[in-house]
C-alpha atoms as a PDB file:
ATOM      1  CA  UNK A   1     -19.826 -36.024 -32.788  1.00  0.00           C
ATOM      2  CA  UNK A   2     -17.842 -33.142 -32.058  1.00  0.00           C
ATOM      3  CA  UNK A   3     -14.514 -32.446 -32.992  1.00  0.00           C
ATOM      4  CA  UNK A   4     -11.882 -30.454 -31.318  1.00  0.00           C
ATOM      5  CA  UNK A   5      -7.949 -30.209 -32.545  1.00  0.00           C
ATOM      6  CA  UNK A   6      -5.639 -28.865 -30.581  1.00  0.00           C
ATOM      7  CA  UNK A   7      -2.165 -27.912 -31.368  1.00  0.00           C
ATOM      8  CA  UNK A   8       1.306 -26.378 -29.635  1.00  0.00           C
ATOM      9  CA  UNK A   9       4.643 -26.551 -29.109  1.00  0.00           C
ATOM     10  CA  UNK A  10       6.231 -29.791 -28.531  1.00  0.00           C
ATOM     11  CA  UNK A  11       6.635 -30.836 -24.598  1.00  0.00           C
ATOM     12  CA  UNK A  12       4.447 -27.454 -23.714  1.00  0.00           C
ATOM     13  CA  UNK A  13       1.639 -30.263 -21.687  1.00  0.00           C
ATOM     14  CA  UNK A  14      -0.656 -31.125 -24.471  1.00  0.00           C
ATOM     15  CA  UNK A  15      -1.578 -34.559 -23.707  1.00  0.00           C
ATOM     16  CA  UNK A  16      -1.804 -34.044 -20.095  1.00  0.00           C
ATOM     17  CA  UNK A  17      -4.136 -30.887 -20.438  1.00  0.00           C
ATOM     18  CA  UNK A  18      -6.052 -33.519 -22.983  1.00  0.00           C
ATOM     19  CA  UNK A  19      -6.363 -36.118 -19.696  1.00  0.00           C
ATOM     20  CA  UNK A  20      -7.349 -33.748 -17.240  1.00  0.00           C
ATOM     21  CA  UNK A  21      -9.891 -32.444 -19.434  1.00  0.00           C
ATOM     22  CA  UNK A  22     -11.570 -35.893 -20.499  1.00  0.00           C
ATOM     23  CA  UNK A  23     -11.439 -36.827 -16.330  1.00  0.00           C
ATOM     24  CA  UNK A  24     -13.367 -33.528 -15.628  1.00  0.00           C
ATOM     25  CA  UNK A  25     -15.431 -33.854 -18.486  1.00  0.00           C
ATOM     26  CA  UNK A  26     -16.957 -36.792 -17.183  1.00  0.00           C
ATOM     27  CA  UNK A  27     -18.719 -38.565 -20.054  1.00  0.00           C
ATOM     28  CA  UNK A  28     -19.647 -41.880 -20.629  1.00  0.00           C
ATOM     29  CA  UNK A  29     -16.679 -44.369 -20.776  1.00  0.00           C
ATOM     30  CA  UNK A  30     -15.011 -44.576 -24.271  1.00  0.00           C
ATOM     31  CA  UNK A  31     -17.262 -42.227 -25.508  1.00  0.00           C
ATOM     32  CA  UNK A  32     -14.594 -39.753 -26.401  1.00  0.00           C
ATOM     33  CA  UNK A  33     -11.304 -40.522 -29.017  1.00  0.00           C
ATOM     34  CA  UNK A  34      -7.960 -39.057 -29.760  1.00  0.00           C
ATOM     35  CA  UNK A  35      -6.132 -38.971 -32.816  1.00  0.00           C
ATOM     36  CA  UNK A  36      -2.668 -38.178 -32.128  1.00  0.00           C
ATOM     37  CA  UNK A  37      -0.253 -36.686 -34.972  1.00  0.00           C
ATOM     38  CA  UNK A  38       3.076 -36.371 -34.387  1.00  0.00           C
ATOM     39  CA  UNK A  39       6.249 -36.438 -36.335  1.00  0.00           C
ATOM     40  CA  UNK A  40       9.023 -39.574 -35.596  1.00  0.00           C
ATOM     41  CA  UNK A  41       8.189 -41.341 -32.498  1.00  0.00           C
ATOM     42  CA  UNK A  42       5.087 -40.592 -29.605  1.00  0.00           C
ATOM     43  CA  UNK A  43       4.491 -42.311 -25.932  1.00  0.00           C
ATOM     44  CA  UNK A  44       1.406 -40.623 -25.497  1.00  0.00           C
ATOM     45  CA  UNK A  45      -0.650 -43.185 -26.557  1.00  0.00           C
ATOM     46  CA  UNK A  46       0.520 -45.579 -23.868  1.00  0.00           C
ATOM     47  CA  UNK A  47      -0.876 -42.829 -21.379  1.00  0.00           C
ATOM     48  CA  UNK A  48      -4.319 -43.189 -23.069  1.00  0.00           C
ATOM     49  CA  UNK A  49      -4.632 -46.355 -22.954  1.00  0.00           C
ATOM     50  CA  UNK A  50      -3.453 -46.990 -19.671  1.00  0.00           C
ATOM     51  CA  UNK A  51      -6.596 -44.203 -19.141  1.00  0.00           C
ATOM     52  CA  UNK A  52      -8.737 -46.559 -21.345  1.00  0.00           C
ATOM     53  CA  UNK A  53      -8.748 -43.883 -23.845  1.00  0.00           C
ATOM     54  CA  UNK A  54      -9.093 -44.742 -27.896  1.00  0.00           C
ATOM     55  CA  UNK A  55      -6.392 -43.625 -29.535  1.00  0.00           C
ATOM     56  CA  UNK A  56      -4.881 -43.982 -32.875  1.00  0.00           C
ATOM     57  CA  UNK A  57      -1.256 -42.629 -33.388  1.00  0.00           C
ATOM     58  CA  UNK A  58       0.312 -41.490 -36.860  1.00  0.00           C
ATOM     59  CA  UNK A  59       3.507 -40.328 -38.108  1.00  0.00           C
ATOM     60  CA  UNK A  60       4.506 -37.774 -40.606  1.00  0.00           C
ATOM     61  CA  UNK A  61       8.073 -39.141 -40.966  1.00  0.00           C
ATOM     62  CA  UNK A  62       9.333 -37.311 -43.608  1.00  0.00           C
ATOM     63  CA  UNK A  63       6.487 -35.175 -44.658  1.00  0.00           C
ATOM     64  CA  UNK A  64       5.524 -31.946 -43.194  1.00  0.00           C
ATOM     65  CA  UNK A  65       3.357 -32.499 -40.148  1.00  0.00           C
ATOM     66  CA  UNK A  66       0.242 -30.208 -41.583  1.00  0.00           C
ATOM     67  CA  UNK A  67      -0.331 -31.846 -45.216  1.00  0.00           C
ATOM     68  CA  UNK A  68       0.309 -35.463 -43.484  1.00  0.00           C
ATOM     69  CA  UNK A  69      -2.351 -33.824 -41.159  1.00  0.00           C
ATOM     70  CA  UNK A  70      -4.915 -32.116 -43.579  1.00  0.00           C
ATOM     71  CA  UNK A  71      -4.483 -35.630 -45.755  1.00  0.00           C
ATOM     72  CA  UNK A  72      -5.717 -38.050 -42.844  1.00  0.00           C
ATOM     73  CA  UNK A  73      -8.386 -35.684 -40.581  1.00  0.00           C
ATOM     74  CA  UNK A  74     -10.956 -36.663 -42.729  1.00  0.00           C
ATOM     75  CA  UNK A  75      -9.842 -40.577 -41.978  1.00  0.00           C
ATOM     76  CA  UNK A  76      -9.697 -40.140 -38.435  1.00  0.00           C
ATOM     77  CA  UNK A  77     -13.016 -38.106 -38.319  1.00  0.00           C
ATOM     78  CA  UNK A  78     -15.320 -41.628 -40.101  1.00  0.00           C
ATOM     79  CA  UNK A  79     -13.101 -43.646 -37.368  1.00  0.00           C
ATOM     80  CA  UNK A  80     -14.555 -41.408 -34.806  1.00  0.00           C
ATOM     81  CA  UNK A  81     -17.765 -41.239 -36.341  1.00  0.00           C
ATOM     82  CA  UNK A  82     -18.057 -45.635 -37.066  1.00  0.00           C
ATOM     83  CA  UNK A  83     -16.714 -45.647 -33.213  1.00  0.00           C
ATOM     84  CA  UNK A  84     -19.379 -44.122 -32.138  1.00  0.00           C
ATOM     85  CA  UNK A  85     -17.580 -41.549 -30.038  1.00  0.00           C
ATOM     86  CA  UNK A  86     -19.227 -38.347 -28.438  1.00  0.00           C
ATOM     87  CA  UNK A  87     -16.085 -36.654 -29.096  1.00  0.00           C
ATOM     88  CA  UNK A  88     -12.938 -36.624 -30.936  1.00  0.00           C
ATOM     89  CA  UNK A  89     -10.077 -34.769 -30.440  1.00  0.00           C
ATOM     90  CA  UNK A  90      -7.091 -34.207 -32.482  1.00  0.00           C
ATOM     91  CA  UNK A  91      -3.534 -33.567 -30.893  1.00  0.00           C
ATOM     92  CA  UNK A  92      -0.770 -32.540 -33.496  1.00  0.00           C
ATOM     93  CA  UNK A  93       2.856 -30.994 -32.454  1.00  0.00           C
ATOM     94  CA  UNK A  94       3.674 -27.567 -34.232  1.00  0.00           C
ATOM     95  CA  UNK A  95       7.082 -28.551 -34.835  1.00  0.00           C
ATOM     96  CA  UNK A  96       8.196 -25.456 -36.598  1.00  0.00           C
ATOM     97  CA  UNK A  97       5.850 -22.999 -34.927  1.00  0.00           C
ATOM     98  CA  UNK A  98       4.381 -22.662 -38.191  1.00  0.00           C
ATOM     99  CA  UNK A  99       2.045 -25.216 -38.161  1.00  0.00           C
ATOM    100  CA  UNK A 100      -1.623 -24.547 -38.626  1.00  0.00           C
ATOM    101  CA  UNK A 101      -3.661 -27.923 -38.180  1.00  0.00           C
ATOM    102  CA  UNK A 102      -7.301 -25.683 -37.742  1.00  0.00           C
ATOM    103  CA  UNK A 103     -10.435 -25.827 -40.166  1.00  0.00           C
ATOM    104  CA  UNK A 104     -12.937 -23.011 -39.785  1.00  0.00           C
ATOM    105  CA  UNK A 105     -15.664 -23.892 -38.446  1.00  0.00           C
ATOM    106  CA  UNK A 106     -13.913 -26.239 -35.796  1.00  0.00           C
ATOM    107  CA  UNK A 107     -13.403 -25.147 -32.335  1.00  0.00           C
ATOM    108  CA  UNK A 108      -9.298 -24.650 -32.364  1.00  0.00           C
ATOM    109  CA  UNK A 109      -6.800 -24.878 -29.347  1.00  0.00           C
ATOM    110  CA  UNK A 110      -3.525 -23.954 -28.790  1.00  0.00           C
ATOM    111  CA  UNK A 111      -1.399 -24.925 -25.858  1.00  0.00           C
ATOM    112  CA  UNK A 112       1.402 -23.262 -24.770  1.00  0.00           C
ATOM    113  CA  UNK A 113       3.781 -23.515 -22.188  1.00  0.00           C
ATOM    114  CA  UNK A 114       4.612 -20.342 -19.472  1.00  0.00           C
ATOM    115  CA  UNK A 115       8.455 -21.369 -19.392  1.00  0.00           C
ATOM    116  CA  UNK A 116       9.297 -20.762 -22.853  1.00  0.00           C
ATOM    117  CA  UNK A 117       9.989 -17.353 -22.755  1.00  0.00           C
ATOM    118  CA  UNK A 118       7.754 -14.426 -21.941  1.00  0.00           C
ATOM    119  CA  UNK A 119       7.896 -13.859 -26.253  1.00  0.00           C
ATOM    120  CA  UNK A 120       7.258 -17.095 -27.386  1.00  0.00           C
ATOM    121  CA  UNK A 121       4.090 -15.669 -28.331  1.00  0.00           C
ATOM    122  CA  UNK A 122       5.074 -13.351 -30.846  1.00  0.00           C
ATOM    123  CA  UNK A 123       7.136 -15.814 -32.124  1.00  0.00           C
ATOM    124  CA  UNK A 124       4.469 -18.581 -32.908  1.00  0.00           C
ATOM    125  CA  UNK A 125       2.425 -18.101 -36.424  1.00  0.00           C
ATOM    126  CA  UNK A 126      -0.684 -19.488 -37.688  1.00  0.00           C
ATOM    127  CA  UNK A 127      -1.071 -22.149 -34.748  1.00  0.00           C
ATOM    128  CA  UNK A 128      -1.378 -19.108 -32.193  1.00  0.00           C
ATOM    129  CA  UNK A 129      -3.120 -16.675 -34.448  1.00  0.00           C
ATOM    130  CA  UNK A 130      -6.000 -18.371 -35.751  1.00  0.00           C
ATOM    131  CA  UNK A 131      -6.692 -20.492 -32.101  1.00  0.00           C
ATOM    132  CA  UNK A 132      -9.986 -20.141 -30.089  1.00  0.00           C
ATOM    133  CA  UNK A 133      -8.857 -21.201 -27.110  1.00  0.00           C
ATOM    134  CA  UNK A 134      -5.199 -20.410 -25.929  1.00  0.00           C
ATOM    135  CA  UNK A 135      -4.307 -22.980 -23.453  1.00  0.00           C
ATOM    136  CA  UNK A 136      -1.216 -21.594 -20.573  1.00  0.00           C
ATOM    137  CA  UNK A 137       0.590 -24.379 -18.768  1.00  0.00           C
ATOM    138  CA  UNK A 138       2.882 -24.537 -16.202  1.00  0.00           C
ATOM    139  CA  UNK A 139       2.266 -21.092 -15.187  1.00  0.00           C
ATOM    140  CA  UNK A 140       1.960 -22.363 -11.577  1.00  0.00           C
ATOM    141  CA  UNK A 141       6.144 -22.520 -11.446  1.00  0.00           C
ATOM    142  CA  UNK A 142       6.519 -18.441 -12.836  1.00  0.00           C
ATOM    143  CA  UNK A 143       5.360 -15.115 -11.179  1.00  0.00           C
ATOM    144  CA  UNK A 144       2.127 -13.742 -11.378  1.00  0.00           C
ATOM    145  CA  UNK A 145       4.023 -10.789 -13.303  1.00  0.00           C
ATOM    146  CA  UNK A 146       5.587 -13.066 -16.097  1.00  0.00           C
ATOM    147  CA  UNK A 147       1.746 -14.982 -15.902  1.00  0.00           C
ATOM    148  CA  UNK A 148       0.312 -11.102 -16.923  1.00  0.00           C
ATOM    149  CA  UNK A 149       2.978 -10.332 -19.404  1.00  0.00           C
ATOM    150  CA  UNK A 150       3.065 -13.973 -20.985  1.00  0.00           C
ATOM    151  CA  UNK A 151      -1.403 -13.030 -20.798  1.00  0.00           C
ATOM    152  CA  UNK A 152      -0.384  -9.667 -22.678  1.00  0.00           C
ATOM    153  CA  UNK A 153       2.020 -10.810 -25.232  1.00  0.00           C
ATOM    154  CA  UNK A 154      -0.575 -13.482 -26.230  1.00  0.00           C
ATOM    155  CA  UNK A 155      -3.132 -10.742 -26.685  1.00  0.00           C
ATOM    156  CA  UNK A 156      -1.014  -8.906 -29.021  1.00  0.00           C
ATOM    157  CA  UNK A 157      -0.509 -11.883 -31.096  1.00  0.00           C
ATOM    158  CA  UNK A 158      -4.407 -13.377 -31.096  1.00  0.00           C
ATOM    159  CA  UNK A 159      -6.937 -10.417 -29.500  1.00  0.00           C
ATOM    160  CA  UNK A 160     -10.177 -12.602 -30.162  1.00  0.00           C
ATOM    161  CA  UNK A 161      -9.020 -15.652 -28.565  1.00  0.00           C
ATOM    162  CA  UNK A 162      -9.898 -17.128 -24.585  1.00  0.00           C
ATOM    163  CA  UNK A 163      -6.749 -17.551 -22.665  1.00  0.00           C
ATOM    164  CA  UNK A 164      -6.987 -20.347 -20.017  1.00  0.00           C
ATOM    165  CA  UNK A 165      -4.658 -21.279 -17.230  1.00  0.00           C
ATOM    166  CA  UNK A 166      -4.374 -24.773 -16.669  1.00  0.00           C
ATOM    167  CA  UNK A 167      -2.426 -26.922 -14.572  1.00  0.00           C
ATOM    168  CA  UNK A 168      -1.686 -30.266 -16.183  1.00  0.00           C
ATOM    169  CA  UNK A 169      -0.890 -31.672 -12.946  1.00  0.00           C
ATOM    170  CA  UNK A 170      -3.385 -31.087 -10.776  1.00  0.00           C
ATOM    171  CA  UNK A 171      -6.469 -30.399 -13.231  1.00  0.00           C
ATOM    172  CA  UNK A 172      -7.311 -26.664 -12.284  1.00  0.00           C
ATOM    173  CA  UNK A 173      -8.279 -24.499 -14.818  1.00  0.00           C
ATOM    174  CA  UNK A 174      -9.816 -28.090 -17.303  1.00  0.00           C
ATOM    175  CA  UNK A 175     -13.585 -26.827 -15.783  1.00  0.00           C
ATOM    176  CA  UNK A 176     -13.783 -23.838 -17.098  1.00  0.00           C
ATOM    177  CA  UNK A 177     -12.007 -24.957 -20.394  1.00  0.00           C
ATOM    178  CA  UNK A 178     -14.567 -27.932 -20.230  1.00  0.00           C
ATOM    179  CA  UNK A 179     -17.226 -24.917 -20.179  1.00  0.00           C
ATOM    180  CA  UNK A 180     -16.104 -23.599 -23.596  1.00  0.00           C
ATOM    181  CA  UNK A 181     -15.695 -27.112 -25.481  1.00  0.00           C
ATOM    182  CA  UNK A 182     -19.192 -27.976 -25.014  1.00  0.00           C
ATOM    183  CA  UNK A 183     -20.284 -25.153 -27.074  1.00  0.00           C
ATOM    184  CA  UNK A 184     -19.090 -26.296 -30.160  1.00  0.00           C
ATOM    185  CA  UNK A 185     -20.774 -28.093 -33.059  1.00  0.00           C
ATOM    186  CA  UNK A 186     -21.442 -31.280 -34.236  1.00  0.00           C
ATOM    187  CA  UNK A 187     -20.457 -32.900 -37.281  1.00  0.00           C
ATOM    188  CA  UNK A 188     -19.870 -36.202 -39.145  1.00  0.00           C
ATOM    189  CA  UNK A 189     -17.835 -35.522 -41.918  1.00  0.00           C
ATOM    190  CA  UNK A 190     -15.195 -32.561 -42.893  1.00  0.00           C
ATOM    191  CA  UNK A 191     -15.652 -32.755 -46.483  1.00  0.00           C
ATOM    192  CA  UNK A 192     -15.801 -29.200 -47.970  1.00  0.00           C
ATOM    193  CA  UNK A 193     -15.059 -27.818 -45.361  1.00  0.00           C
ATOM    194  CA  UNK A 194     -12.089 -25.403 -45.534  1.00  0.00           C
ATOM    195  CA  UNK A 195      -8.553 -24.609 -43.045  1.00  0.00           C
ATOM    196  CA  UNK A 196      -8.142 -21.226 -41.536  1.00  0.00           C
ATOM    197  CA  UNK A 197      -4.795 -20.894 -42.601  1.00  0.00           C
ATOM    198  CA  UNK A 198      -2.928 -22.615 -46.035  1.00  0.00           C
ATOM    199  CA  UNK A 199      -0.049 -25.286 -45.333  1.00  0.00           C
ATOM    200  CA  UNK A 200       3.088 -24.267 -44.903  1.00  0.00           C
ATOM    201  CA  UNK A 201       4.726 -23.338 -48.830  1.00  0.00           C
ATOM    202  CA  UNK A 202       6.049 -26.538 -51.039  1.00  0.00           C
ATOM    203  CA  UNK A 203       7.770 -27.860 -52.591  1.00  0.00           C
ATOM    204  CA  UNK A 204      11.897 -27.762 -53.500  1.00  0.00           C
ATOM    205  CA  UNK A 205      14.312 -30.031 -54.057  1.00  0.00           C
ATOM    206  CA  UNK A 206      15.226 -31.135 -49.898  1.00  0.00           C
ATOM    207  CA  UNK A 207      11.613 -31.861 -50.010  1.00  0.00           C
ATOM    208  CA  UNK A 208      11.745 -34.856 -52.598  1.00  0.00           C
ATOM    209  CA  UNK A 209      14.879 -36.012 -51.701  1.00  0.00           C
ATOM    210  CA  UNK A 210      17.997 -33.822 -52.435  1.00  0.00           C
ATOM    211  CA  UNK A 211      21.009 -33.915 -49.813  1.00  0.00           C
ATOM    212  CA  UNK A 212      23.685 -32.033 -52.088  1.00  0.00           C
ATOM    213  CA  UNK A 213      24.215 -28.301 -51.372  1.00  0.00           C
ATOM    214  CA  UNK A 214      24.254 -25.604 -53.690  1.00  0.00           C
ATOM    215  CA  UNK A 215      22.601 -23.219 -56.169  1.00  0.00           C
ATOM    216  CA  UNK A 216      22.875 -26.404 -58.840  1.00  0.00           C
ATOM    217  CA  UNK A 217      20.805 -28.524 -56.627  1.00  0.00           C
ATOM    218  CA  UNK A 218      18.462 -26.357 -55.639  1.00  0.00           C
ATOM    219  CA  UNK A 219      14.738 -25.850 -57.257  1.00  0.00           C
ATOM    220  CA  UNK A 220      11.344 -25.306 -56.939  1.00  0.00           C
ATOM    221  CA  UNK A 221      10.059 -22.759 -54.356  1.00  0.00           C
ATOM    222  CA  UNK A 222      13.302 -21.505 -52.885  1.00  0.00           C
ATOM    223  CA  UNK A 223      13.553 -18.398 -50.159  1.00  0.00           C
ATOM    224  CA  UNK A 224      16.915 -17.073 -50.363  1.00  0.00           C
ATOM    225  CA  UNK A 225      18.035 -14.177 -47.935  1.00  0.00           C
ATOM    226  CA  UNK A 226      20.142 -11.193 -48.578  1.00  0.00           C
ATOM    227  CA  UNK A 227      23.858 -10.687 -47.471  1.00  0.00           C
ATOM    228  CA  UNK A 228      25.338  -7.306 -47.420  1.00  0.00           C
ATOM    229  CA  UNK A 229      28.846  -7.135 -47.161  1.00  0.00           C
ATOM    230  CA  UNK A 230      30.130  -4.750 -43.749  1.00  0.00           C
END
């Protein structure tokens, strides 16, 4: 089975580049899953099944998306696996831009929409960074200038990874992004196998619990910044 996870943004058109690239794909009915993470509430899955997609929803709730993520991939990989599926793929919202759901080894995608702001890219971490594929939506609404620049600024940020425009819509661009999933490997289990980037740092106080403000009530692994007086 292979296994792709793909990450972005939330709203940047990662479930509909998902459908447009199973319809082109054209495999075998129910032969390919999704596992979709996601952090308080999801309608996605009603658009897979209304596709007569597998899917199998979970939320973080009050735990960082990535460790509820890292804890459960191995899960959802043995459902793919017992399903019998030719493919699985992974969808998980990168909430804080910060967000890393990849494991080396494991073909990695990051979508990312063309209205957010010709920086956005410099301004996404690990889930941009470390991708294989960088995924461009909606870059049929801006100007082939801000479609080169957005390009650029995504270069500067990840140089090794394959930028492809696609149009969630009407499907273009899912061949050629079809092209490059079929390359990857196949596996049946994830065990031992390692993440290209560590989780996001943990834990303080907020984390287990704590509401009160102030030094008192804070502890654990704290980042404080610096205030000069002017």
């Amino acid at each position: 089975m292979k296994l792709i996870t793909v990450a972005g943004p939330p709203s940047s058109g990662k479930t509909s580049v998902i459908l447009k690239l199973i319809e082109c794909m054209d495999m075998p009915k129910r032969s390919v899953g999704v596992v979709k993470f996601d952090c308080l509430t999801s309608f996605d899955n009603l658009r897979y099944i209304e596709a007569d997609i597998p899917v199998v929803t979970g939320f973080s709730g009050k735990i960082c998306p990535d460790h509820y993520f890292v804890t459960n991939i191995e899960d959802a990989v043995q459902w793919g696996v017992e399903s019998g599926f030719n493919m699985l793929i992974t969808e998980s919202a990168g909430l804080c831009n910060r967000c890393s759901p990849y494991i080396k080894g494991i073909l990695s995608v990051c979508v990312i929409d063309n209205l957010s702001g010709i920086n956005t890219p410099r301004k996404i971490g690990p889930m941009l960074r470390f991708a294989d594929i960088i995924v461009v939506t909606k870059g049929d609404i801006v100007s082939q200038a801000e479609r080169e620049v957005f390009a650029f600024n995504i270069k500067q940020t990840n140089s090794s990874a394959k930028i492809v425009f696609v149009n969630g819509i009407t499907g273009q661009g899912t061949f050629l992004l079809s092209k490059h999933l079929q390359q990857t490997r196949d596996i049946n289990t994830l065990k031992d196998m390692k993440l290209k980037f560590t989780m996001p740092a943990a834990i303080c106080s907020y984390c287990t619990g704590e509401t009160k403000i102030g030094e008192s009530y804070q502890m654990g692994m704290m980042k404080k910044m610096e205030f000069k007086k002017i």
